[in-house]
Protein backbone atom coordinates (compact mmCIF):
# COMPACT_ATOMS: atom_id res chain seq x y z
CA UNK A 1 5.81 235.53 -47.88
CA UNK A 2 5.51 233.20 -44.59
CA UNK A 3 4.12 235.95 -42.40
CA UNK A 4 1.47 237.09 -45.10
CA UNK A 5 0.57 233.32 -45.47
CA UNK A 6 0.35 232.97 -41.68
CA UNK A 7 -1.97 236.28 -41.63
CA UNK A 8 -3.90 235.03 -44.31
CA UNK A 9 -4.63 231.67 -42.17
CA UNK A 10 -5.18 233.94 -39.19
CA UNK A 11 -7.82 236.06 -40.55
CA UNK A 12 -9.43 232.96 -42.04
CA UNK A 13 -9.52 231.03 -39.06
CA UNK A 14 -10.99 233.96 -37.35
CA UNK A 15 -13.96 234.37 -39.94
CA UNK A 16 -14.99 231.02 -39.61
CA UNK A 17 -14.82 231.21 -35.53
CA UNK A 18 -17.18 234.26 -35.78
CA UNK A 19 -19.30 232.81 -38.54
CA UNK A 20 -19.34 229.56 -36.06
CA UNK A 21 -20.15 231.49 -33.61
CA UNK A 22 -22.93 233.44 -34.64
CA UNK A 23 -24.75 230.20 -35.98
CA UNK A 24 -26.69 229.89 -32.50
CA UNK A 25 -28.87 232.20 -30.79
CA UNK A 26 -30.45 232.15 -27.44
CA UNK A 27 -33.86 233.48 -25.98
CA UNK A 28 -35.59 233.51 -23.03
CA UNK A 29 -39.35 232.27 -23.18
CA UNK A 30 -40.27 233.21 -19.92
CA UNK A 31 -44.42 233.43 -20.36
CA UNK A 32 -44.17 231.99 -23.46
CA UNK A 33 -47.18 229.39 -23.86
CA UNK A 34 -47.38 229.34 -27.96
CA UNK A 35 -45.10 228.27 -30.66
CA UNK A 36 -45.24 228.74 -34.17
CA UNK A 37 -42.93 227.57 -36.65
CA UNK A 38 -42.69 227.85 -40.24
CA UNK A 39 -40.33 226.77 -42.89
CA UNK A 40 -37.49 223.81 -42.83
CA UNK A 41 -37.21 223.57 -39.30
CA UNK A 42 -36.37 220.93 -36.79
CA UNK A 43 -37.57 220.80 -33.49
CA UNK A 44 -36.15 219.30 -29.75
CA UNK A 45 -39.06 219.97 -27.59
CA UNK A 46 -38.95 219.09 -23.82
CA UNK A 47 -41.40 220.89 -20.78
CA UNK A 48 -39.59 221.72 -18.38
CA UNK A 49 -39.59 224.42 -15.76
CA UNK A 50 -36.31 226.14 -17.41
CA UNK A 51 -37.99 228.05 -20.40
CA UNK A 52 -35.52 229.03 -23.46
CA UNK A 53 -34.99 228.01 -27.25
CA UNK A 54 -32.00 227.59 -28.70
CA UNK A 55 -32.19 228.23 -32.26
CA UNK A 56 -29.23 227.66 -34.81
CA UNK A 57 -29.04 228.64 -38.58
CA UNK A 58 -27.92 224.86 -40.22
CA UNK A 59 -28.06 226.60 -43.97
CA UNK A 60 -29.14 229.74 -45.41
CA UNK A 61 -28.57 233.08 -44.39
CA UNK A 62 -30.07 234.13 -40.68
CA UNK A 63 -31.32 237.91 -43.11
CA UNK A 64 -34.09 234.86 -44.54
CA UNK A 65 -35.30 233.83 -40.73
CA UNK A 66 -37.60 235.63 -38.38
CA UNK A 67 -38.34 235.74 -34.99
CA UNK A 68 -41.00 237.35 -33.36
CA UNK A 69 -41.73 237.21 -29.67
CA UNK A 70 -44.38 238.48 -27.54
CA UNK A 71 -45.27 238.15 -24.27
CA UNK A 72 -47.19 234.55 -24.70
CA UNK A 73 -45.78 234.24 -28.73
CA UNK A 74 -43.21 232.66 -29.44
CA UNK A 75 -42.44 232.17 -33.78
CA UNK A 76 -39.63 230.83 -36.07
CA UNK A 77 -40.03 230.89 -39.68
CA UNK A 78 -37.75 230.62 -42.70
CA UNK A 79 -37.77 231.59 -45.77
CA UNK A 80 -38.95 228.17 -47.96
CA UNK A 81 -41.23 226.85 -50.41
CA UNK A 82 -41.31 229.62 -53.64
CA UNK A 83 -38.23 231.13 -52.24
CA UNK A 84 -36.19 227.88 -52.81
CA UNK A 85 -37.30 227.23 -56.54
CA UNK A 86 -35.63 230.57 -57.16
CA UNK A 87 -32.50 229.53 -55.43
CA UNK A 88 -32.99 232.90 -53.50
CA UNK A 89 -33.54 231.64 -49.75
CA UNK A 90 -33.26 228.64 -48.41
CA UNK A 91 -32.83 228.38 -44.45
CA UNK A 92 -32.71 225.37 -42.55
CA UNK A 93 -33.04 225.79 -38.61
CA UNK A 94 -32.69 223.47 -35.82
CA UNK A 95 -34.34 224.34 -32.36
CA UNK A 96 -33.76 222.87 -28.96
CA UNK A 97 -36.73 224.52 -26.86
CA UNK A 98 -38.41 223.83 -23.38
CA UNK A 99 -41.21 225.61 -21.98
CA UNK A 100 -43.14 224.50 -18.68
CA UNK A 101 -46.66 224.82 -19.83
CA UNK A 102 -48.53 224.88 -23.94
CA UNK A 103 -51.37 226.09 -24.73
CA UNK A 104 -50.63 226.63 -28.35
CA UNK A 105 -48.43 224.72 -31.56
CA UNK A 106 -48.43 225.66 -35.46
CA UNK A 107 -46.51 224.34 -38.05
CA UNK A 108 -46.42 225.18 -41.22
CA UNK A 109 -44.28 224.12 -44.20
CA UNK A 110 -41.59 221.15 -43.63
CA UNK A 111 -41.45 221.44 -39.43
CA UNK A 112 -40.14 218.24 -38.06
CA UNK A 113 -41.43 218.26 -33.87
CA UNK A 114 -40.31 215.95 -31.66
CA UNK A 115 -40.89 215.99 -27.73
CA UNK A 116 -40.85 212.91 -25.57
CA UNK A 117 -44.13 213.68 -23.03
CA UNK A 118 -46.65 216.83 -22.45
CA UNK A 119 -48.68 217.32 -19.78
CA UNK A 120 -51.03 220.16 -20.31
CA UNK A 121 -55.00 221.74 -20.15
CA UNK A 122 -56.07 223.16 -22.91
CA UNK A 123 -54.10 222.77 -26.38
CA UNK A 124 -54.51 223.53 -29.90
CA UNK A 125 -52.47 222.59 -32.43
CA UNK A 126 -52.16 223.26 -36.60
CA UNK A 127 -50.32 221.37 -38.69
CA UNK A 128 -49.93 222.53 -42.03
CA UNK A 129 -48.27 221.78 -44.95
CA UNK A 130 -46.04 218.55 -45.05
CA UNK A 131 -44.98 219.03 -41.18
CA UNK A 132 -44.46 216.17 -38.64
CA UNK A 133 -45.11 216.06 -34.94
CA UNK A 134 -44.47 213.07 -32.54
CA UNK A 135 -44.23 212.57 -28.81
CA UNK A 136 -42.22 209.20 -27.86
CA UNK A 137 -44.12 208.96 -24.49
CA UNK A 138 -47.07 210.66 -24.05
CA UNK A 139 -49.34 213.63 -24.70
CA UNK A 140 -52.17 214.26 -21.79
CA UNK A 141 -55.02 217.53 -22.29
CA UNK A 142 -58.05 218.27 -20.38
CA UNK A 143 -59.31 219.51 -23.94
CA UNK A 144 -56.94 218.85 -27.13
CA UNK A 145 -57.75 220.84 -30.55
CA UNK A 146 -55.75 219.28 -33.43
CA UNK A 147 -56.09 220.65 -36.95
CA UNK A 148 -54.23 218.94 -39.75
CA UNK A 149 -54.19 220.15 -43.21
CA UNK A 150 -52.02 218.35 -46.17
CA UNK A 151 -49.78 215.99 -45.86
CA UNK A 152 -49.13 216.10 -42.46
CA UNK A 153 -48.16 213.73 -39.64
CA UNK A 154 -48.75 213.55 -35.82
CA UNK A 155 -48.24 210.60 -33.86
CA UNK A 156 -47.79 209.55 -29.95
CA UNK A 157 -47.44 206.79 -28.49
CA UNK A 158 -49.67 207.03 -25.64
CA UNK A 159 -52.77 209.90 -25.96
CA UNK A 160 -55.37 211.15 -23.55
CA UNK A 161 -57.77 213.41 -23.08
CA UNK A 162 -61.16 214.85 -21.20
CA UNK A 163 -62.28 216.00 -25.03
CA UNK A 164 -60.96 216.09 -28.58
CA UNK A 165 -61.90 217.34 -31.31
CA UNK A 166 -59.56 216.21 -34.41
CA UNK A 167 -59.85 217.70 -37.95
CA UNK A 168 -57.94 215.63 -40.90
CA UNK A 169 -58.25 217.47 -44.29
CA UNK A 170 -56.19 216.15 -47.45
CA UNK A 171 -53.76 213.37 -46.83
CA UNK A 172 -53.75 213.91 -42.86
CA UNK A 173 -52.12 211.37 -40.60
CA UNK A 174 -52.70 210.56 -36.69
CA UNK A 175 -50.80 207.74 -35.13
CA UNK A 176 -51.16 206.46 -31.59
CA UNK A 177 -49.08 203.21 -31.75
CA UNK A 178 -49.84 202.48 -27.97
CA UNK A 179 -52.84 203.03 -25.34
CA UNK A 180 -54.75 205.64 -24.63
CA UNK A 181 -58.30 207.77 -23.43
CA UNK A 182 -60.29 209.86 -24.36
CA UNK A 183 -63.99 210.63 -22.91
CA UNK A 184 -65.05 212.65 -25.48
CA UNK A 185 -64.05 212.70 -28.99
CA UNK A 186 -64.94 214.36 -32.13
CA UNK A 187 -63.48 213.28 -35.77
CA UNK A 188 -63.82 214.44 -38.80
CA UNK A 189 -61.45 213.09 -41.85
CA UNK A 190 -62.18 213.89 -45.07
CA UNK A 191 -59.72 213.40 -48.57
CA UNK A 192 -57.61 210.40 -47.87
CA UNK A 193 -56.63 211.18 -43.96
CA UNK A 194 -56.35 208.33 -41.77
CA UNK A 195 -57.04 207.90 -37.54
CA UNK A 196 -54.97 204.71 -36.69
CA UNK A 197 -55.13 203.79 -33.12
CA UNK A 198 -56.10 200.63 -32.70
CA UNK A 199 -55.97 200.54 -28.66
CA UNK A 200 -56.92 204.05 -28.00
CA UNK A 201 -60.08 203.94 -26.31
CA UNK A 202 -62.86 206.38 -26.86
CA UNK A 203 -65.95 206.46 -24.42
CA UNK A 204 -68.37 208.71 -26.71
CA UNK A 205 -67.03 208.95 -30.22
CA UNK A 206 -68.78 210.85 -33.15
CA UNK A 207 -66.72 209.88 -36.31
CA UNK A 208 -67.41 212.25 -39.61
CA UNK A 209 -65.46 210.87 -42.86
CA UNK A 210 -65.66 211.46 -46.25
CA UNK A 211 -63.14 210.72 -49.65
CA UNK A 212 -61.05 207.67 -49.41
CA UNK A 213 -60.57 207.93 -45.27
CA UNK A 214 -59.90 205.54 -42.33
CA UNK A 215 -60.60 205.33 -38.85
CA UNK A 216 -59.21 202.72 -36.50
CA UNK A 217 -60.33 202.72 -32.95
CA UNK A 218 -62.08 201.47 -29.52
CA UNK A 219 -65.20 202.78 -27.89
CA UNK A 220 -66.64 202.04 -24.90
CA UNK A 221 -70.17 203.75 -24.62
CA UNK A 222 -71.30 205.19 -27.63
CA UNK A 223 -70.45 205.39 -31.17
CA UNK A 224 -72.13 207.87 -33.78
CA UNK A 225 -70.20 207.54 -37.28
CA UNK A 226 -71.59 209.44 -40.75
CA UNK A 227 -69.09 207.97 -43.99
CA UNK A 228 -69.53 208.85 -47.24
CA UNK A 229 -67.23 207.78 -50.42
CA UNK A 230 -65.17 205.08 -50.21
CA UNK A 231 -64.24 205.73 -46.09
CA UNK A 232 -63.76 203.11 -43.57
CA UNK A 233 -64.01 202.46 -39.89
CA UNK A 234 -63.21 199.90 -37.89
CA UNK A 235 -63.32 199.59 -34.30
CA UNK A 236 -63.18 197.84 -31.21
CA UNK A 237 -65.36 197.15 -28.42
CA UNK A 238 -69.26 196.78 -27.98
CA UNK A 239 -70.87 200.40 -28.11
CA UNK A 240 -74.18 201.64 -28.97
CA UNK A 241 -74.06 202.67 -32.24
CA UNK A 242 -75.81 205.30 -34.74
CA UNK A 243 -74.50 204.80 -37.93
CA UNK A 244 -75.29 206.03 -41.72
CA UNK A 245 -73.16 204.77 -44.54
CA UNK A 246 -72.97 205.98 -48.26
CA UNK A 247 -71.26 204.99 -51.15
CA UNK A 248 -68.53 202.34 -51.02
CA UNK A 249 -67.78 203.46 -47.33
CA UNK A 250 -68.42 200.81 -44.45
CA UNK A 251 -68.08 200.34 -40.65
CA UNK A 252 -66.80 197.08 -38.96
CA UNK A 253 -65.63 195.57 -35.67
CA UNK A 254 -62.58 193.93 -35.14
């Protein structure tokens, strides 16, 4: 009776070693300049010269994740959303991942995305869904493309840019709680999607908002704004201005 006992504990303890172990998976991203993620997935993100992801299966079943990787590509997603209400598939994945250089970031679904700096040229990135994306420092592009649909969230502390064009559509966030520049910059909000960065400074800005929206902002040189609804903007500094205003919608200095 002992020794089956002791067998019994033997074999368990060596299940949940190998289920333990085979939680965690490793890749090489060597090349690798996009990421895509979609589903309940947290993100680590750090550049750095050593490129790899480490990607570990919190809950769910890894048969309800896939990976796909190319030779630039590299995407996570899980099996969420519809899947869940059916109690079918529901995976939750965290990812530690550095790569030295970005040209490309989706998210789709519930993606959480932290990274502390990036220093890049071009970059595009999609947020979709309910998804969250911040960088503690600092993110610097020659040209930044950022695409927000839902109820999304990106924030930085500290943004800059050569030229930016940002799209907010539904109930679209952007943050920048500290300084930053940006020569050129395009925005266009429209549902109830708010711009708040008070001390980000824009040289030429042309502002497009429509629905219930709010920009916050400085400019230097030149400000061109078009609001319809009940949008506001507010901003900083003494540009040259072009503005047309419809509706309940205004625009202000501070």
């Amino acid at each position: 009776m002992v020794t089956r006992l002791f067998l019994c504990m033997l074999l368990l303890a060596s299940a949940n070693w190998t289920s333990a172990e085979t939680q965690a998976r490793s890749f090489d991203l060597n090349g690798v300049t996009e990421l895509v993620f979609d589903g309940d997935i947290t993100v680590k993100f750090t550049q750095a010269d050593n490129a790899q992801a480490m990607v570990t299966l919190v809950k769910g079943d890894w048969d309800d994740v896939e990976i796909k990787q190319t030779k630039a590509l590299f995407k996570v997603s899980g099996k969420t959303g519809f899947w869940n209400f059916w109690g079918s598939a529901n995976a939750e994945l965290e990812i530690k991942i550095s790569v030295p250089q970005l040209s490309r970031l989706e998210m789709v679904g519930e993606v959480d995305f932290h990274g502390k700096s990036l220093n890049v040229g071009n970059l595009e990135i999609e947020m979709v869904g309910a998804s969250y994306a911040g960088f503690s420092d600092s993110l610097n592009a020659d040209n930044l493309d950022l695409d927000i649909t839902g109820a999304s969230k990106f924030e930085a502390h500290s943004l800059n840019a050569e030229a930016a064009k940002i799209e907010l559509t539904g109930a679209s966030n952007v943050v920048v709680s500290g300084s930053g520049s940006i020569a050129k910059l395009a925005l266009e909000l429209t549902g109830a999607s708010n711009f708040e960065a008070a001390s980000l400074v824009g040289q030429s800005v042309i502002a497009e908002a429509t629905g219930a929206s709010n920009i916050e902002l400085e400019v230097s040189e030149q400000l061109k704004a078009s609001l319809s609804g009940a949008s506001n903007l507010r901003y900083g500094g003494s540009p040259k201005l072009n503005v047309n205003t419809s509706g309940a919608s205004n625009v202000k200095a501070y």
